[in-house]
Protein backbone atom coordinates (compact mmCIF):
# COMPACT_ATOMS: atom_id res chain seq x y z
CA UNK A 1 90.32 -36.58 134.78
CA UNK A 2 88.84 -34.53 131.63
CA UNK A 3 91.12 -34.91 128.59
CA UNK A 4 93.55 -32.76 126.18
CA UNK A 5 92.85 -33.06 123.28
CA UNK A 6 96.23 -31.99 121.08
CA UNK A 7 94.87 -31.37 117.56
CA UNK A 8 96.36 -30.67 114.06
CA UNK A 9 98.09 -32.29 110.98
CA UNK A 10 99.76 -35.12 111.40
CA UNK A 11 100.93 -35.22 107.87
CA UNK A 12 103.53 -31.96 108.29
CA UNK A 13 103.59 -31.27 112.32
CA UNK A 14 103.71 -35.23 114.00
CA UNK A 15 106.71 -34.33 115.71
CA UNK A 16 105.56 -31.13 117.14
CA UNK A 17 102.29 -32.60 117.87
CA UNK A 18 103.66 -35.89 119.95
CA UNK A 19 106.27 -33.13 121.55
CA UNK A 20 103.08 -31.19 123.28
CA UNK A 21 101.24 -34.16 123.67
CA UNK A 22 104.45 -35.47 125.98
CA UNK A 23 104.36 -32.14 127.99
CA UNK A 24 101.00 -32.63 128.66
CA UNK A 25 101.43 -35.92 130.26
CA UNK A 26 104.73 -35.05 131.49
CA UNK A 27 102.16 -31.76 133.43
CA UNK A 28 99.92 -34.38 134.92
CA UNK A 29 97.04 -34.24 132.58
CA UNK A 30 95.51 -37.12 129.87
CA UNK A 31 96.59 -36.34 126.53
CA UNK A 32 95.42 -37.83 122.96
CA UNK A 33 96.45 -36.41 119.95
CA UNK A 34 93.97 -35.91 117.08
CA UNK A 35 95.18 -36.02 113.26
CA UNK A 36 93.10 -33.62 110.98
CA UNK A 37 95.65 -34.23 108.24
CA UNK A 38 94.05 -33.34 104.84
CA UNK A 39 96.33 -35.66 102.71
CA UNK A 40 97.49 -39.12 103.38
CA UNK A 41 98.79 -39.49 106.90
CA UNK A 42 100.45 -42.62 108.33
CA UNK A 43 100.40 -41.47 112.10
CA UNK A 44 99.57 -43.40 114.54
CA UNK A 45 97.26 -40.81 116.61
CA UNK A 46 95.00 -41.35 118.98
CA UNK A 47 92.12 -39.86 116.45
CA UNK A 48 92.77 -40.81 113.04
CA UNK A 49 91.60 -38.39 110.18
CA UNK A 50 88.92 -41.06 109.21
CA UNK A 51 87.69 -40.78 112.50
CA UNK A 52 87.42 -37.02 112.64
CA UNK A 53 85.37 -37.10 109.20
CA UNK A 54 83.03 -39.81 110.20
CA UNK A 55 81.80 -36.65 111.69
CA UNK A 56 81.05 -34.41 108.75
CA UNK A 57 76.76 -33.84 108.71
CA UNK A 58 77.36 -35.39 105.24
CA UNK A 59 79.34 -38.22 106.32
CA UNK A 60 83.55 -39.26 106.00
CA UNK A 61 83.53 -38.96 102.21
CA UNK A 62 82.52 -35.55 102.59
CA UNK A 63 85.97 -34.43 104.65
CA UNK A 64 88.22 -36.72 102.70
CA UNK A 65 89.99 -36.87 99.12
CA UNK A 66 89.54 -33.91 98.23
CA UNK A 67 92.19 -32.49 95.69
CA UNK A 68 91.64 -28.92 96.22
CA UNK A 69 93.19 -27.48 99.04
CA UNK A 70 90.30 -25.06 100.54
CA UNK A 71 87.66 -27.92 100.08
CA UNK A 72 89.88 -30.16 102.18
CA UNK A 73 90.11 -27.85 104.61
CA UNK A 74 86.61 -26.22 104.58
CA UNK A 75 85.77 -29.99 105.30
CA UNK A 76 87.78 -30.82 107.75
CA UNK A 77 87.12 -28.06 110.21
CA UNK A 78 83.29 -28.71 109.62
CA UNK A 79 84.28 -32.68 110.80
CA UNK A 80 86.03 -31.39 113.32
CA UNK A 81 83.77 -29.51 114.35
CA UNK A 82 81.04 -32.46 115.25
CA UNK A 83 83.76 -33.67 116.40
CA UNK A 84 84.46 -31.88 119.55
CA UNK A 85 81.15 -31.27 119.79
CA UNK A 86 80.37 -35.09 120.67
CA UNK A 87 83.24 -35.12 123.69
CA UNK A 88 81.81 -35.29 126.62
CA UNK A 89 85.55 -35.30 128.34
CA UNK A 90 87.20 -32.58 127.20
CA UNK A 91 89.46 -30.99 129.90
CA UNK A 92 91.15 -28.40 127.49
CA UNK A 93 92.01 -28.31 123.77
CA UNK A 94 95.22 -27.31 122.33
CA UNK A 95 95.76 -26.62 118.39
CA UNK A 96 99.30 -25.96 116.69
CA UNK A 97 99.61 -24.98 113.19
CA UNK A 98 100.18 -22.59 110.62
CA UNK A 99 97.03 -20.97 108.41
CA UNK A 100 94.82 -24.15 106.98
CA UNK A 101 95.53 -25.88 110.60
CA UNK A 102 94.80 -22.60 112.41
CA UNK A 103 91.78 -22.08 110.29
CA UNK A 104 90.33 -26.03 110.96
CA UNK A 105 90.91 -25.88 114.62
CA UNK A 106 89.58 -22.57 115.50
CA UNK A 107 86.51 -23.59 113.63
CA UNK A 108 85.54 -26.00 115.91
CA UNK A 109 86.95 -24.51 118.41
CA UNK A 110 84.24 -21.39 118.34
CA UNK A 111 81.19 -24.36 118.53
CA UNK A 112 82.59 -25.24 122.30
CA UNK A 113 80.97 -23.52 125.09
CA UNK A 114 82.55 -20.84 126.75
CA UNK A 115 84.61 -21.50 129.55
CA UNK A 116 86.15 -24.63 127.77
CA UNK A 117 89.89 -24.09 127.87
CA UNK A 118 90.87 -23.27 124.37
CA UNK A 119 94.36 -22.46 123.53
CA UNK A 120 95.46 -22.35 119.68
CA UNK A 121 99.49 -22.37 118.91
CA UNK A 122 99.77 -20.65 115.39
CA UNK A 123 102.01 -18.96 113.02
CA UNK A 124 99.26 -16.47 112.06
CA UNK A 125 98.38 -15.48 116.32
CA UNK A 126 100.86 -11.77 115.86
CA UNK A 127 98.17 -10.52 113.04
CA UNK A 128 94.03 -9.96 113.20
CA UNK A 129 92.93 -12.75 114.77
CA UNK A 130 89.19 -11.76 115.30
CA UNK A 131 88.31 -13.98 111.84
CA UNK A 132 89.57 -17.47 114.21
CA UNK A 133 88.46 -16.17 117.66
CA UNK A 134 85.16 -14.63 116.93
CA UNK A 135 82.61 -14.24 120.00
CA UNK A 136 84.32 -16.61 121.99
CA UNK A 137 87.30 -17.07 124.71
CA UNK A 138 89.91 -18.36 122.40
CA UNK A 139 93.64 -17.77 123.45
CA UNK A 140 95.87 -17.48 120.54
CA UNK A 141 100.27 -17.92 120.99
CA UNK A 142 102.33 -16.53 118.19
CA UNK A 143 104.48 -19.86 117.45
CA UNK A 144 107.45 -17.20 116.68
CA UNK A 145 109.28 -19.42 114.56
CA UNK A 146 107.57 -21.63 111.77
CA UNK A 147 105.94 -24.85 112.89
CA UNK A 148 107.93 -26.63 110.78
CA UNK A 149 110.48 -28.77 113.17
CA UNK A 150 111.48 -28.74 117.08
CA UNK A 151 114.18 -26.07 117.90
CA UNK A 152 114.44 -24.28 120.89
CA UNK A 153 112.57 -22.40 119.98
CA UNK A 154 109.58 -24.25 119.25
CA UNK A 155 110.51 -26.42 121.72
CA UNK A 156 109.87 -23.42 124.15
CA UNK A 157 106.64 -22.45 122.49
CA UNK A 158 104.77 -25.58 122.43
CA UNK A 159 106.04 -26.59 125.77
CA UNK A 160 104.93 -23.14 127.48
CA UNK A 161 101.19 -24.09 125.43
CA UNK A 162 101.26 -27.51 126.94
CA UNK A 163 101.94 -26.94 130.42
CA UNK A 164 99.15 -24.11 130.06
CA UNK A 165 96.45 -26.22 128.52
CA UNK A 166 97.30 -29.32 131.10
CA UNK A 167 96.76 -26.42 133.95
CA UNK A 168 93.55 -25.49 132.48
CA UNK A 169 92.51 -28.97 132.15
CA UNK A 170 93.97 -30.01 135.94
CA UNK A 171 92.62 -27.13 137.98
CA UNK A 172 89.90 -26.57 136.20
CA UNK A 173 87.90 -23.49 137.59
CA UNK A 174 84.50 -24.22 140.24
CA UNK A 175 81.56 -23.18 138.45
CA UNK A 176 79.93 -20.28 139.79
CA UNK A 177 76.91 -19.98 142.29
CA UNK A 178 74.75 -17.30 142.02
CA UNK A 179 70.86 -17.40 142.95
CA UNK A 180 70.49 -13.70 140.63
CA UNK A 181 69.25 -14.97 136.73
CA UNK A 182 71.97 -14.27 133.90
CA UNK A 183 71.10 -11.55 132.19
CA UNK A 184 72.41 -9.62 128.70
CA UNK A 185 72.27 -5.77 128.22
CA UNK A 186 73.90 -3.80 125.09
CA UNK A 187 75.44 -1.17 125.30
CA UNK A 188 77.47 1.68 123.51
CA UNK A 189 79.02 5.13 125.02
CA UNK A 190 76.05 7.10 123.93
CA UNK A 191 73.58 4.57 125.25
CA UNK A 192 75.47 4.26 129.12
CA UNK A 193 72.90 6.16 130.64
CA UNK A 194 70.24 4.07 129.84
CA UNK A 195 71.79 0.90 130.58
CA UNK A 196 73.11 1.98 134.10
CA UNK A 197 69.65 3.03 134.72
CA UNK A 198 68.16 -0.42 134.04
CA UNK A 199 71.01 -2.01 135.93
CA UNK A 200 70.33 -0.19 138.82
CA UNK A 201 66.44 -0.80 139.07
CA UNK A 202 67.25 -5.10 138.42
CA UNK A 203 70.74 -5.75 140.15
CA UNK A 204 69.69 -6.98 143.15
CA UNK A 205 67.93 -9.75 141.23
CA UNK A 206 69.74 -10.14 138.03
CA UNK A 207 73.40 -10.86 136.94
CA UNK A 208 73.94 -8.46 134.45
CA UNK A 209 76.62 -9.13 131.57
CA UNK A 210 76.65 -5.77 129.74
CA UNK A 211 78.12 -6.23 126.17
CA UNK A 212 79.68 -3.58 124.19
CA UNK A 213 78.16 -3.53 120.94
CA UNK A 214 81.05 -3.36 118.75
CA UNK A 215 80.34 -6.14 116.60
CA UNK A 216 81.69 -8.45 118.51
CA UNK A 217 80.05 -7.15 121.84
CA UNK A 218 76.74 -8.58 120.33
CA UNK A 219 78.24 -11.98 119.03
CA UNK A 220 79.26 -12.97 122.75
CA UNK A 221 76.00 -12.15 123.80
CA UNK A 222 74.84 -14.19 121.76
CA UNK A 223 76.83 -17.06 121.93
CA UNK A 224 76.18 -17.39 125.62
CA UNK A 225 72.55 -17.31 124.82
CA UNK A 226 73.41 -19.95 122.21
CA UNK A 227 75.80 -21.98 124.99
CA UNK A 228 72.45 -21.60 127.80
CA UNK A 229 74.36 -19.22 130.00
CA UNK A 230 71.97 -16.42 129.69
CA UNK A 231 68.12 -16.76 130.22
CA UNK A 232 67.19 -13.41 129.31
CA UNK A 233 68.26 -10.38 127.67
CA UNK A 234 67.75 -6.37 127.19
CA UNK A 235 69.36 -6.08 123.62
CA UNK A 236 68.81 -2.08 124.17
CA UNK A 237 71.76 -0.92 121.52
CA UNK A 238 71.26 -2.91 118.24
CA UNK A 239 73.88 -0.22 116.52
CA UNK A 240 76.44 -3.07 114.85
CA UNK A 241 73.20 -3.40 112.13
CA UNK A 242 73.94 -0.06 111.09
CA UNK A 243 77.75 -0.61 110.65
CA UNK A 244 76.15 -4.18 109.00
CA UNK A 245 74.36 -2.45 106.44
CA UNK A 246 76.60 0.21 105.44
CA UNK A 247 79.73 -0.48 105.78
CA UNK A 248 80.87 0.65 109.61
CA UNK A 249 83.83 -0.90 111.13
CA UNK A 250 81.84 -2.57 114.06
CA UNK A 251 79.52 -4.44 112.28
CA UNK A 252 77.15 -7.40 113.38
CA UNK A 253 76.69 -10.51 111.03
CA UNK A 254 73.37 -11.40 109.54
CA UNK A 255 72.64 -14.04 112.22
CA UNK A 256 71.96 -11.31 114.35
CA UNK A 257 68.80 -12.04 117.07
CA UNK A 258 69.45 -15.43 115.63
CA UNK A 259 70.19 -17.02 119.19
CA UNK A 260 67.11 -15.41 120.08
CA UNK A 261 65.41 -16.77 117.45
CA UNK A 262 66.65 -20.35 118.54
CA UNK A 263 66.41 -20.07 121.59
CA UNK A 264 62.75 -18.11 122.81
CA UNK A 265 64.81 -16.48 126.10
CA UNK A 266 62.37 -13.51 127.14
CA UNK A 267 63.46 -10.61 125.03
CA UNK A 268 63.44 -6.74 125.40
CA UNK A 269 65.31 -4.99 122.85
CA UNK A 270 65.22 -1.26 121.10
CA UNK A 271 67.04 0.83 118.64
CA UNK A 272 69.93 2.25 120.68
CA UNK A 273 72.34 4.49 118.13
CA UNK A 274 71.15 2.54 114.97
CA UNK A 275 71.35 6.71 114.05
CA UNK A 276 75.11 6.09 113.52
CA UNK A 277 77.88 4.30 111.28
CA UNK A 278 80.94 3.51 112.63
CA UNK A 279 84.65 4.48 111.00
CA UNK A 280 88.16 5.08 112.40
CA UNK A 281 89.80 8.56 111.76
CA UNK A 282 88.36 11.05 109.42
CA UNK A 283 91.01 9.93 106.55
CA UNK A 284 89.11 6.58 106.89
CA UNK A 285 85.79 7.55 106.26
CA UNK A 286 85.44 6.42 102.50
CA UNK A 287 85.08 9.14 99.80
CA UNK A 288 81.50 8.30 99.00
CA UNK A 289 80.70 9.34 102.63
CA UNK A 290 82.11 12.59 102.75
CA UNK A 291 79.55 14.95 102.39
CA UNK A 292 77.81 13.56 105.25
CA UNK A 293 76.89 14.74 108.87
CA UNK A 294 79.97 13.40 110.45
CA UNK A 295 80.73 13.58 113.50
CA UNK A 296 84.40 13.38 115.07
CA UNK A 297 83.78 11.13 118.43
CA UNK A 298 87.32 11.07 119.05
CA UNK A 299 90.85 10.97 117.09
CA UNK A 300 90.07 7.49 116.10
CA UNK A 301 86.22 7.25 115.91
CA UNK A 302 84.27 9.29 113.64
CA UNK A 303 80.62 8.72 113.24
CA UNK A 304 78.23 8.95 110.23
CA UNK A 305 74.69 10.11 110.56
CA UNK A 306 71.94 7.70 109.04
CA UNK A 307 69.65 8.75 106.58
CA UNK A 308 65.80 8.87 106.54
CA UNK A 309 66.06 5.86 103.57
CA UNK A 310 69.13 4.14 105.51
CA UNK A 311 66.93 4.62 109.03
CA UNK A 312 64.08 2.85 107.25
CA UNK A 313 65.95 0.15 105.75
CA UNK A 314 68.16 -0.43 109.40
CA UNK A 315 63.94 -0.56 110.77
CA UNK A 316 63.01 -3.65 107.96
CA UNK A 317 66.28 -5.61 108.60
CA UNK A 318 65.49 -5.47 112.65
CA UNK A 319 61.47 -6.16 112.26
CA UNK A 320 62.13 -9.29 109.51
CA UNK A 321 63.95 -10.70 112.82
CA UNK A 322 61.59 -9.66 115.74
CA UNK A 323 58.74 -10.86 113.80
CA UNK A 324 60.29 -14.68 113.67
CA UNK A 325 60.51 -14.66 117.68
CA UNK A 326 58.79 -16.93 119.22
CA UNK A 327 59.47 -16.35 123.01
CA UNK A 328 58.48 -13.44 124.80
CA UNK A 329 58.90 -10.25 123.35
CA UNK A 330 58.48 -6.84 123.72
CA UNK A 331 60.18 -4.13 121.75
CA UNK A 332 60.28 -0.50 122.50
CA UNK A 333 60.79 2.81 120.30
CA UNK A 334 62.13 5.54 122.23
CA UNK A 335 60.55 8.46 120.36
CA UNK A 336 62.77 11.14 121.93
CA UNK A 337 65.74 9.82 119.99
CA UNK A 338 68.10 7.03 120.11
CA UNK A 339 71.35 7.78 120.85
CA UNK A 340 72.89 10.60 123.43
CA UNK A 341 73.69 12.85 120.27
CA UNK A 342 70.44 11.91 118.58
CA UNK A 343 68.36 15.04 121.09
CA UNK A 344 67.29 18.36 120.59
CA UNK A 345 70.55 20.60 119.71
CA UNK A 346 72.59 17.47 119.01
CA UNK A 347 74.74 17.04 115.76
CA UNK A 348 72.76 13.66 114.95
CA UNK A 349 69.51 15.07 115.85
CA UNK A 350 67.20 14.32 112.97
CA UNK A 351 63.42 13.72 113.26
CA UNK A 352 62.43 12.91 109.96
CA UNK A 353 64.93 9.74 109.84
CA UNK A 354 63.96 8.51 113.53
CA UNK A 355 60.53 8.82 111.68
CA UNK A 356 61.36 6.41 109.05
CA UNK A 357 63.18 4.42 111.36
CA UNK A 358 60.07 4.30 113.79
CA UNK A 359 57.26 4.00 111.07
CA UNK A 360 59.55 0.62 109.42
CA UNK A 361 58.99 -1.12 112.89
CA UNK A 362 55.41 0.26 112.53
CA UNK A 363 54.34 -0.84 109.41
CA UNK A 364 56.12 -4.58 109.25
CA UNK A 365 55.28 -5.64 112.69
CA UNK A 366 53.63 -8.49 112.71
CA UNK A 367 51.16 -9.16 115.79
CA UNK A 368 51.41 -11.93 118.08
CA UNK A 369 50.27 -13.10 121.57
CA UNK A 370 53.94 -13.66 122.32
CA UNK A 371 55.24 -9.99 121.06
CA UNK A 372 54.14 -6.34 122.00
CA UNK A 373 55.41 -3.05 120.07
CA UNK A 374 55.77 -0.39 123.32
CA UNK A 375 56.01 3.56 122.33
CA UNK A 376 57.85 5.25 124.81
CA UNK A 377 57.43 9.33 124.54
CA UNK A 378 60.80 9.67 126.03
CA UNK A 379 64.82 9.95 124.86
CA UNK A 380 66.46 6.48 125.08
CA UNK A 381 68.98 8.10 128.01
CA UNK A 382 66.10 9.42 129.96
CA UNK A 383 65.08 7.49 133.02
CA UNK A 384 61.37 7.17 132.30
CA UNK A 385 62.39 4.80 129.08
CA UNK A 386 64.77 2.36 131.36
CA UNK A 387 61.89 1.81 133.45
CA UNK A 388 59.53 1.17 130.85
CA UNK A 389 62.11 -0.99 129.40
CA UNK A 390 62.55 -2.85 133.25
CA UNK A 391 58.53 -2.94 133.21
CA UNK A 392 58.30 -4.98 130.23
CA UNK A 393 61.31 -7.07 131.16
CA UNK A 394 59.23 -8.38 134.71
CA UNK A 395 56.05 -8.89 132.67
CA UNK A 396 57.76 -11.24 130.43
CA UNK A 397 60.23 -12.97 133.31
């Protein structure tokens, strides 16, 4: 049987710690508990601190003695991190703590695969917890009370956590059988006609995962092209660079196309609605912006028009990327716009920044056996692009 691994600081939690690793025994499943205390700890855990840092790329003096605070803990979830990473066993993992313990764990945490049960008991889980979960399948409990002593109700907490994880570890779930190849699409509302075009003409050969490119739509993508779970991908909507660059509320992070990059899957991507910025409300678009074309998607969306200069900078930040692939590539510009407002008698309609936006891709591409730039004299939505964009996806898989 795979094990539970019960992680956090020994040094201020022990006794919540040894109370979940108990329930997970008492559940049926193998237990050890894992100290990632940051000052001296006199435990007796199954993983000592000095074992954990032996796993720091820069060795056990790097995670230990530290004096400040943040270093320590910077450290230790980077030791922690290796870590889990060397298990070969692990049947779930279960974290309890309050911010520094929350903030080591979930760190390593986000280097497992998906589908690796991954359950984190913390004082901070009732606030924004998109900083610890990230792109991954992370389940966060709001401890309630403090972690700071067994009462009934932490008693109830950690209990109801440990049963969980020893479940998850027990019965873990078959993996899946499919003879169709994993594939990625992007997409965003104004790019849904596209991408249910291209669904229809490879579904009956492909399992398509179809990410929502709100920042962290594009993340999961590609962590699962990071964790070998998808071979392939049609990265149509690239929009979180937009919100990247200037400020949107759904951005991407600059390791964008990175797992790409890594990884040479077969790659088809475009520019779908890199002609827009992301924000909440209008009273939340900042001041600087407000003489823009804005455009209210709903109450709590409103959307910012890029510029010709903002179009051709969005075009360099994509191409810098493309041009490091080293798999199979093909990239295509649909010249009829990029986005379903983005058309003739649409509010983002704007030919002279598609222009820029084109003519950046244009003039930085960089020409390689592996990589072909494909103009496509149609709108992004219309039909004839998806099945230029499914063409190029056969010739390269």
């Amino acid at each position: 049987m795979k094990t539970v691994y019960v992680i956090g600081t020994c040094d201020t939690k022990e006794a919540e710690l040894r109370y979940a690793v108990e329930r997970v025994q008492a559940a049926g499943a193998v237990a050890v508990l894992v100290d990632i205390s940051t000052t001296q700890s006199t435990a007796k855990a199954g993983i000592t601190p000095e074992a954990v840092a032996k796993h720091h790329p820069h060795g056990a003096d790097a995670a230990l003695g530290h004096s400040d605070r943040g270093k320590a803990v910077a450290a230790m979830g980077e030791a922690l991190t290796g870590f889990l990473l060397s298990r070969t066993e692990i049947g779930a993992v279960l974290g309890i703590g309050g911010g520094g313990g929350t903030y080591m764990v979930t760190q390593a945490m986000r280097a497992l695969p998906v589908g690796v049960p991954k359950l984190m008991v913390s004082t901070i889980a009732s606030g924004n917890v998109a900083p610890y979960v990230g792109p991954t399948d992370i389940t966060m409990m709001h401890a309630v009370a403090d972690v700071a002593g067994l009462n009934t109700i932490t008693r109830k907490v950690i209990g109801n956590a440990a049963h969980a994880a020893a479940g998850m570890a027990v019965h873990a779930v078959p993996e899946g059988s499919s003879d169709k190849r994993p594939v990625g699409l992007t997409m965003f509302g104004v790019t849904t006609n596209c991408i249910s075009h291209i669904r229809h003409f490879i579904e009956a050969d492909c399992e398509c995962f179809v990410f929502h490119a709100t920042g962290t739509g594009g993340q999961c993508m590609e962590k699962l092209i990071d964790s070998g779970l998808l071979t392939a991908c049609l990265d149509i909507t690239t929009t979180e660079i937009a919100d990247h660059l200037f400020g949107g509320i759904l951005p991407c992070t600059e390791d964008r196309f990175g797992a790409v990059i890594r990884s040479r899957i077969p790659y088809v991507g475009s520019m779908g609605a890199v002609d827009m910025v992301n924000f909440g409300g209008r009273d939340t678009v900042p001041a600087q912006f407000s003489d823009r074309n804005l455009y209210v998607h709903n109450p709590q969306v409103t959307l910012m028009r890029t510029t010709a200069e903002e179009s051709r900078m969005i075009g360099r930040w994509i191409i810098e990327r493309i041009n490091r692939m080293e798999g199979p590539v093909r990239f295509l510009l649909p010249l009829g716009g990029v986005s379903a407002i983005d058309a003739p008698g649409k509010p983002f309609h704007d030919p002279a920044a598609d222009q820029a936006l084109f003519d950046a891709i244009r003039s930085a591409w960089s020409p390689a056996p592996n990589r072909k730039l494909i103009e496509i004299d149609a709108h992004i939505n219309d039909e004839a692009f998806a099945e230029a964009a499914v063409h190029a996806f056969r010739e390269i898989s």
